[in-house]
C-alpha atoms as a PDB file:
ATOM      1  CA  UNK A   1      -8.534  -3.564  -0.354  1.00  0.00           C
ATOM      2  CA  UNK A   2      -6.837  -1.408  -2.870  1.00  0.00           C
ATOM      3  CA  UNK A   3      -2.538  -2.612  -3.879  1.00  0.00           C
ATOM      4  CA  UNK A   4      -1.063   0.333  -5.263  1.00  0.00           C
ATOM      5  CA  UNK A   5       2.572   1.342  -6.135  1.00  0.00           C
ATOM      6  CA  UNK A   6       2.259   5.353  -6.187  1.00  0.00           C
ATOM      7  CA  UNK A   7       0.941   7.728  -3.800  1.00  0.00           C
ATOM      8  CA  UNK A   8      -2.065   8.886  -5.672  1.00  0.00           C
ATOM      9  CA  UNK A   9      -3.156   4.663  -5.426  1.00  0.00           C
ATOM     10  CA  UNK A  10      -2.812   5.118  -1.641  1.00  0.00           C
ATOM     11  CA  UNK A  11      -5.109   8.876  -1.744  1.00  0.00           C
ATOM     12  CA  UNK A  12      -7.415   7.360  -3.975  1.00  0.00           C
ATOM     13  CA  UNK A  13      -8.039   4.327  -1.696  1.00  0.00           C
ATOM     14  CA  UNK A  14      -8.596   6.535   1.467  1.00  0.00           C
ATOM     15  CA  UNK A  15     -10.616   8.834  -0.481  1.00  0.00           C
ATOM     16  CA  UNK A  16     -13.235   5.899  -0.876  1.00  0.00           C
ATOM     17  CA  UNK A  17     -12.721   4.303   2.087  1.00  0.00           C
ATOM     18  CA  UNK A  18     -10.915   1.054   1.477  1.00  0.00           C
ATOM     19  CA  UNK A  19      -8.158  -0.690   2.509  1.00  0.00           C
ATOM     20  CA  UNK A  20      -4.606   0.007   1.123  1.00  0.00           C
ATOM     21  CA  UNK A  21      -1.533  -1.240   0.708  1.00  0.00           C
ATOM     22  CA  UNK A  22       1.353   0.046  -0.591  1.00  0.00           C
ATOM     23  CA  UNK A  23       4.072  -1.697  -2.505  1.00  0.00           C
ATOM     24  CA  UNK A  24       7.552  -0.808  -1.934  1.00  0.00           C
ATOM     25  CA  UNK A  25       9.228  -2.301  -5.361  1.00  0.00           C
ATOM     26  CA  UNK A  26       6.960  -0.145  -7.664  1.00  0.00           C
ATOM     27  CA  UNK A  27       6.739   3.642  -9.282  1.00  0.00           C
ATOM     28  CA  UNK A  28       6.989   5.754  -5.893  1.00  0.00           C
ATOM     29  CA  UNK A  29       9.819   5.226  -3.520  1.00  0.00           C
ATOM     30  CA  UNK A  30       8.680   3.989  -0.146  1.00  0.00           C
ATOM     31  CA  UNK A  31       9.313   7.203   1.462  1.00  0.00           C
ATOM     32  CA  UNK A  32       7.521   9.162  -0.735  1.00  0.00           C
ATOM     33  CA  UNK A  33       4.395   5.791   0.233  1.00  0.00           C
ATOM     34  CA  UNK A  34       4.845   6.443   3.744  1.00  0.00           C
ATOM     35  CA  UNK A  35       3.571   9.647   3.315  1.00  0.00           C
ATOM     36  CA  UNK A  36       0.063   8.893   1.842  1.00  0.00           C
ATOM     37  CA  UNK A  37       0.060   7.036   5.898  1.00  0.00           C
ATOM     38  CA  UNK A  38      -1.259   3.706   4.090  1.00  0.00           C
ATOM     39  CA  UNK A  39      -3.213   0.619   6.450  1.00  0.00           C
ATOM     40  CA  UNK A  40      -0.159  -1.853   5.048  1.00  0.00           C
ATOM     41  CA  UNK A  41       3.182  -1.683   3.202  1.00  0.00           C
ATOM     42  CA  UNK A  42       4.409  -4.123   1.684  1.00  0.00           C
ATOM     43  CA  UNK A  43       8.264  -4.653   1.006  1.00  0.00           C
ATOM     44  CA  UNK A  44       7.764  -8.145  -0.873  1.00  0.00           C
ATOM     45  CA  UNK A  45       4.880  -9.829  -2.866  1.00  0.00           C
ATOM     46  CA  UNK A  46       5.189 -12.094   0.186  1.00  0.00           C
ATOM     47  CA  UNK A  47       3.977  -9.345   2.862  1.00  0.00           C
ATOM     48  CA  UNK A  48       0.789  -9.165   0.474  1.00  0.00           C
ATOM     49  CA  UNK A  49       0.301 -12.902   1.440  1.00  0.00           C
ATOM     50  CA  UNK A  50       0.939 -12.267   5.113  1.00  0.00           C
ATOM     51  CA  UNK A  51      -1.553  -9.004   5.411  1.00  0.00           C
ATOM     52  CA  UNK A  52      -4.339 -11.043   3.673  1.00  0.00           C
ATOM     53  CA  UNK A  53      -3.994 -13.509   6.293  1.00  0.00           C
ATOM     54  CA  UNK A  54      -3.942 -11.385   8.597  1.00  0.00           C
ATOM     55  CA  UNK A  55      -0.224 -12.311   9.975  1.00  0.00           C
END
């Protein structure tokens, strides 16, 4: 699973077949995340937590 805070985090995960989460409270705006279609987002570290869990 790859955590990533900018769109080319979420590319580069799906470009090598993991897992991905984006983060909303990093670099890219959570729009601009949405876009990349990750598995997860994240809004909190918390969500991270729940996702791994699988919550």
């Amino acid at each position: 699973m790859y955590i990533g805070d900018e769109l080319r985090d979420i590319k580069a995960a799906k470009k090598n077949g993991l897992l991905c989460v984006g983060v909303a409270w990093g670099y890219d705006s959570l729009d601009l995340l949405k876009t990349g279609d990750a598995d997860f987002v994240a809004k909190q570290p918390k969500d991270i937590l729940d996702i791994l869990s699988g919550a």
